[in-house]
C-alpha atoms as a PDB file:
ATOM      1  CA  UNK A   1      53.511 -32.500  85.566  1.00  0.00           C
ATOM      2  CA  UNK A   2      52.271 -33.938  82.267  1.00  0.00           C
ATOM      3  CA  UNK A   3      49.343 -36.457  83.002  1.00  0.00           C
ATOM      4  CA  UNK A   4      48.468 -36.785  79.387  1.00  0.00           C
ATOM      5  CA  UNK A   5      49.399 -38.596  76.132  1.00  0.00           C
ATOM      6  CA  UNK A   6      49.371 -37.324  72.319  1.00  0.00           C
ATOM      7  CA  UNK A   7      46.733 -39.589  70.574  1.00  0.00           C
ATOM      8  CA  UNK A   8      48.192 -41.422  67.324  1.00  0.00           C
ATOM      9  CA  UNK A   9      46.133 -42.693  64.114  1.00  0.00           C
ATOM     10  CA  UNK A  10      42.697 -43.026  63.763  1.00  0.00           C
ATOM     11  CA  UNK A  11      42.846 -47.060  65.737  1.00  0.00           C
ATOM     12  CA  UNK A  12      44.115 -45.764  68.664  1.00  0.00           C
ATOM     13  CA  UNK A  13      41.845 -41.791  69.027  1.00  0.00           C
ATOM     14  CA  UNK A  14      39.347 -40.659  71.071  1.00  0.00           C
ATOM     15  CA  UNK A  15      36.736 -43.209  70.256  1.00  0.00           C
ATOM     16  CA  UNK A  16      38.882 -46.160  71.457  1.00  0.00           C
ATOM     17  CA  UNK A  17      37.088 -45.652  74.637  1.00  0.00           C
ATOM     18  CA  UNK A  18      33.699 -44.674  75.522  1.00  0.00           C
ATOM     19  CA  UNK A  19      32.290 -42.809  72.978  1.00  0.00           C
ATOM     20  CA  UNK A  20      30.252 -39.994  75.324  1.00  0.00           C
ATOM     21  CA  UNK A  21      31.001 -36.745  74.647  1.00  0.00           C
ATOM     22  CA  UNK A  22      31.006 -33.234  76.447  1.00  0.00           C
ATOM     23  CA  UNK A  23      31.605 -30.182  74.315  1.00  0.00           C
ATOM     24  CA  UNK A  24      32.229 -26.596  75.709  1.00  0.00           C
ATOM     25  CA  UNK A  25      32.171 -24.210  72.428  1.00  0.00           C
ATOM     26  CA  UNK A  26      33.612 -20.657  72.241  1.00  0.00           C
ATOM     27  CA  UNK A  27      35.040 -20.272  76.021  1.00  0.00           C
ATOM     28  CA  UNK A  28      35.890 -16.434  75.625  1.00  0.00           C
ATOM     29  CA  UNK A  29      38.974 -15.824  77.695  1.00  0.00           C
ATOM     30  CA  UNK A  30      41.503 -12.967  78.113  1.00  0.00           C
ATOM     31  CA  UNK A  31      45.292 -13.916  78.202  1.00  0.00           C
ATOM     32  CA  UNK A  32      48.723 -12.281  77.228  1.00  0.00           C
ATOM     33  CA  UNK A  33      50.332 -14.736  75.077  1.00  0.00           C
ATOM     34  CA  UNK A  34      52.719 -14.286  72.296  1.00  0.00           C
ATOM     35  CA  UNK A  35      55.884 -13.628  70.939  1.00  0.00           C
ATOM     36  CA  UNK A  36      56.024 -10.082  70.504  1.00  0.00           C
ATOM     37  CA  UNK A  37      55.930  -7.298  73.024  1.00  0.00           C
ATOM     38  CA  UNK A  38      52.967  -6.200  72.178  1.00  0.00           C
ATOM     39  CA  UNK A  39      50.721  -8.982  72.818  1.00  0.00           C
ATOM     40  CA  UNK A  40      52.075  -9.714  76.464  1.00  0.00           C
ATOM     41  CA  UNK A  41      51.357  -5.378  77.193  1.00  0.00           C
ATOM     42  CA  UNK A  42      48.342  -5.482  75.535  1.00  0.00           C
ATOM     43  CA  UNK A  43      46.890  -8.962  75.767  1.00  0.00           C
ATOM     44  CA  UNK A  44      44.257 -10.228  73.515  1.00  0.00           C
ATOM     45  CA  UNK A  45      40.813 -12.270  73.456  1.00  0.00           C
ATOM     46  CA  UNK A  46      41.476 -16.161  72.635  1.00  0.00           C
ATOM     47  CA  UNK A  47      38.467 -18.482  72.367  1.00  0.00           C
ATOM     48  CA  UNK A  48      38.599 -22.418  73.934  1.00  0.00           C
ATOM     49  CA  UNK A  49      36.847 -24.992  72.108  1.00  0.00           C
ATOM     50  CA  UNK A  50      36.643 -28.513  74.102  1.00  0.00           C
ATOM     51  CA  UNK A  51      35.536 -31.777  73.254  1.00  0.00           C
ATOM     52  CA  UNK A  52      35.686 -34.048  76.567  1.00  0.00           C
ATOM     53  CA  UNK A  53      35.539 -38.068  76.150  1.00  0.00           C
ATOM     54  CA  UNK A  54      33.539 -39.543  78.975  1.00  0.00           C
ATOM     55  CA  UNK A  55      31.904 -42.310  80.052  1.00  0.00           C
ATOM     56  CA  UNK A  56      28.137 -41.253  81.264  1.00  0.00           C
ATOM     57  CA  UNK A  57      26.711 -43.953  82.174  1.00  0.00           C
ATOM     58  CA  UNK A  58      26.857 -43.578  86.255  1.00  0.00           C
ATOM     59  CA  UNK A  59      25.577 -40.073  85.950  1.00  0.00           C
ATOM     60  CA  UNK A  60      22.853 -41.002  83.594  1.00  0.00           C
ATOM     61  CA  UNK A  61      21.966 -44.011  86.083  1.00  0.00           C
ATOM     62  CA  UNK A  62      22.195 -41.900  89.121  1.00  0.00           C
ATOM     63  CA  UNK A  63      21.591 -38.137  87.721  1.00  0.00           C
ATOM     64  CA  UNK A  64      24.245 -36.749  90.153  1.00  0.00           C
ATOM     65  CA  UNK A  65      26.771 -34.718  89.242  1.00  0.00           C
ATOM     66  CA  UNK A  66      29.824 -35.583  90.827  1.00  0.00           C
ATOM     67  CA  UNK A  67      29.144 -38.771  88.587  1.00  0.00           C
ATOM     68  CA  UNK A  68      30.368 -36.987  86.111  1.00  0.00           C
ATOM     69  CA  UNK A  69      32.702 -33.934  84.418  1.00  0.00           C
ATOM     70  CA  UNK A  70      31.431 -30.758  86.023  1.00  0.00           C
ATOM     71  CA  UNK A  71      31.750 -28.764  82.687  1.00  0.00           C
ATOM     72  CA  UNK A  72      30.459 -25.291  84.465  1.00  0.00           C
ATOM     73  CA  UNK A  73      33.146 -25.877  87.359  1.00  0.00           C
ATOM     74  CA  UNK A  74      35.912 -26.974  83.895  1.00  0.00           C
ATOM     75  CA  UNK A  75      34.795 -24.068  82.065  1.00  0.00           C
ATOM     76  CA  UNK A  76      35.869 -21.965  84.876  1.00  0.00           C
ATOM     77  CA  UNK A  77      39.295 -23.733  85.587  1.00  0.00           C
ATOM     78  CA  UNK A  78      40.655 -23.851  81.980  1.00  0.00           C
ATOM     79  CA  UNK A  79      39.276 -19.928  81.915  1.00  0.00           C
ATOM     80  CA  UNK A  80      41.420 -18.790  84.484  1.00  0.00           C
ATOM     81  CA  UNK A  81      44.072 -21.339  82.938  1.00  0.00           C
ATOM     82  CA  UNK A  82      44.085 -19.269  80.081  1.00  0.00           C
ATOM     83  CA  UNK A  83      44.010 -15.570  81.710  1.00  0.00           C
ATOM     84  CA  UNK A  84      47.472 -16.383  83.964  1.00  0.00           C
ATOM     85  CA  UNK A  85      51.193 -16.831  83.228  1.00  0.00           C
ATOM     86  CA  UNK A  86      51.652 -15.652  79.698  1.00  0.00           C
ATOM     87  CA  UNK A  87      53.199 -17.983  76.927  1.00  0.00           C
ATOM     88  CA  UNK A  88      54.810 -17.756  73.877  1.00  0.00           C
ATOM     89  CA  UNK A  89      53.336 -20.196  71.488  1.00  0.00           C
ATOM     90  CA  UNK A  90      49.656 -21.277  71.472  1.00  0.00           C
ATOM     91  CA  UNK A  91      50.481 -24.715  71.377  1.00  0.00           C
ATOM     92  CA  UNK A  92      52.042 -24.648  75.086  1.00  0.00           C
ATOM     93  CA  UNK A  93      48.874 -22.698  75.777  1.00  0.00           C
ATOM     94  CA  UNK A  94      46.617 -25.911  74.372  1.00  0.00           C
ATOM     95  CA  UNK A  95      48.942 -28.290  76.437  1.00  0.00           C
ATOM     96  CA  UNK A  96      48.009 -26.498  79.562  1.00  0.00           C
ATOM     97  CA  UNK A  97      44.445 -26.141  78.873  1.00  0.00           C
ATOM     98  CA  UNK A  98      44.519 -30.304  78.348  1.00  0.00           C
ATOM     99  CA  UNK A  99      46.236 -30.837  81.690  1.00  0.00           C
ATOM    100  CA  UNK A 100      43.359 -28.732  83.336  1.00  0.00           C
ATOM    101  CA  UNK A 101      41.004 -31.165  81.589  1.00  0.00           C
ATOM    102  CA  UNK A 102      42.513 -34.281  82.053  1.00  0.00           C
ATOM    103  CA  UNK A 103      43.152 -33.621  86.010  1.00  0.00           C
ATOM    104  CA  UNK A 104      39.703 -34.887  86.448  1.00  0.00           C
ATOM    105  CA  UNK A 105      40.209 -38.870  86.085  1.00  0.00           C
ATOM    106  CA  UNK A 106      36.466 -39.161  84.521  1.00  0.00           C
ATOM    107  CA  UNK A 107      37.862 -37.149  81.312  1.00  0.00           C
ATOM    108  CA  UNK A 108      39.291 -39.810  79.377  1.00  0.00           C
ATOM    109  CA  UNK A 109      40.396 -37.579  76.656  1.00  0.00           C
ATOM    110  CA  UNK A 110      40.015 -34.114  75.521  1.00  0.00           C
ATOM    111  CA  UNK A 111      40.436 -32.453  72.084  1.00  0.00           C
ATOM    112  CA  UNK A 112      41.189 -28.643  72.913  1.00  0.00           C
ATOM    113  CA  UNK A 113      41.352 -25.740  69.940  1.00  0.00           C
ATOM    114  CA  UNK A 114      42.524 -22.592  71.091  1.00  0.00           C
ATOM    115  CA  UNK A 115      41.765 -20.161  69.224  1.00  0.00           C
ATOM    116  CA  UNK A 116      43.471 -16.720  68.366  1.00  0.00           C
ATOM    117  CA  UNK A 117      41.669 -14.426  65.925  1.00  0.00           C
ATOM    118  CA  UNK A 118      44.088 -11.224  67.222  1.00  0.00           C
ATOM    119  CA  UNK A 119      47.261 -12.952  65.893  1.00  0.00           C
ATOM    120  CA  UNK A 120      49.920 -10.406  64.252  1.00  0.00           C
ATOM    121  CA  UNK A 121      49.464 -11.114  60.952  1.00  0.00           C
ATOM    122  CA  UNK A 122      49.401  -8.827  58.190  1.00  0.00           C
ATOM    123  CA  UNK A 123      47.398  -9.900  55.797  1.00  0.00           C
ATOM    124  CA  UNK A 124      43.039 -10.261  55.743  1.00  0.00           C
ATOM    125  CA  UNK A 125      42.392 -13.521  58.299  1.00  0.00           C
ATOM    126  CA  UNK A 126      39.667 -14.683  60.018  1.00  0.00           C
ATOM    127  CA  UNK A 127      40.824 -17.102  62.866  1.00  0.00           C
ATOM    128  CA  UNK A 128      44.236 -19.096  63.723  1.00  0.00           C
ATOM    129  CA  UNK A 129      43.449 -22.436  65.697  1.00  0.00           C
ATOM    130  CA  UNK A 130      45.762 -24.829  67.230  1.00  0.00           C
ATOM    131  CA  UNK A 131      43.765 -28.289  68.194  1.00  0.00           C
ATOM    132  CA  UNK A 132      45.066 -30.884  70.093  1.00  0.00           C
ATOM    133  CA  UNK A 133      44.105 -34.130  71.292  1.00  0.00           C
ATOM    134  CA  UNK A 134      45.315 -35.666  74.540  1.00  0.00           C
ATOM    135  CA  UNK A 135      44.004 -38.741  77.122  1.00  0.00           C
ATOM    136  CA  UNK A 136      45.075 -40.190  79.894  1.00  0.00           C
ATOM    137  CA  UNK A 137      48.048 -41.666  80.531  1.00  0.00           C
ATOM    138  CA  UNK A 138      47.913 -45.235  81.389  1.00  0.00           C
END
């Protein structure tokens, strides 16, 4: 099930609501995703970049977490997100890892790069990223 919406121009992005942000940067993770053969045998390291849109204000008032997006306990569910049932294209990968992140009601939106620096390409690369940018649906 598909609890989230693409975002559209800059009026109607992320900062249409509150403006509090979480960020979990370089979420090493293990998966077999790809086209070819070889990356579903062999698997390959992808990195997770998030950007969660939040409100804090009741967890700042209160300074309890379940007031607010448990990143350590997120971290952990988009990890193993990542590490089962292989996919072919890293942008169904980044639509999954958004779903994850958007289950929790208190993420109003999440921007989620996945990164693959492994890719099969044969020329001199640093990095391929796919970033997305979902919220909730209303």
């Amino acid at each position: 099930m598909n609890h989230t919406e693409p975002l559209g121009g800059p009026t109607d992005g992320p900062l249409s609501g509150p403006s509090d942000e979480i960020q979990i940067a370089g979420l090493e993770c293990f998966g077999h995703h790809g086209v070819f053969d070889h990356e579903r045998r062999e698997g390959q390291n992808f990195i997770i970049d998030l950007v969660i849109g939040t409100d804090s204000r009741k967890a700042a008032a209160t300074d309890d977490l379940h007031d607010t997006v448990d990143y350590g306990s997120l971290a952990m569910a988009v990890k193993t997100s990542v590490e089962r049932d292989p996919v072919d294209l890293i942008e169904t990968l980044a639509q999954r890892i958004a779903d994850v992140c958007l289950a929790d009601t208190r993420a109003h939106w999440v921007r989620v790069t996945v990164h693959k620096p492994g890719a099969p390409i044969e020329a001199t690369f640093k990095d391929v990223t796919m970033t997305i940018t979902r919220r909730q649906s209303t």
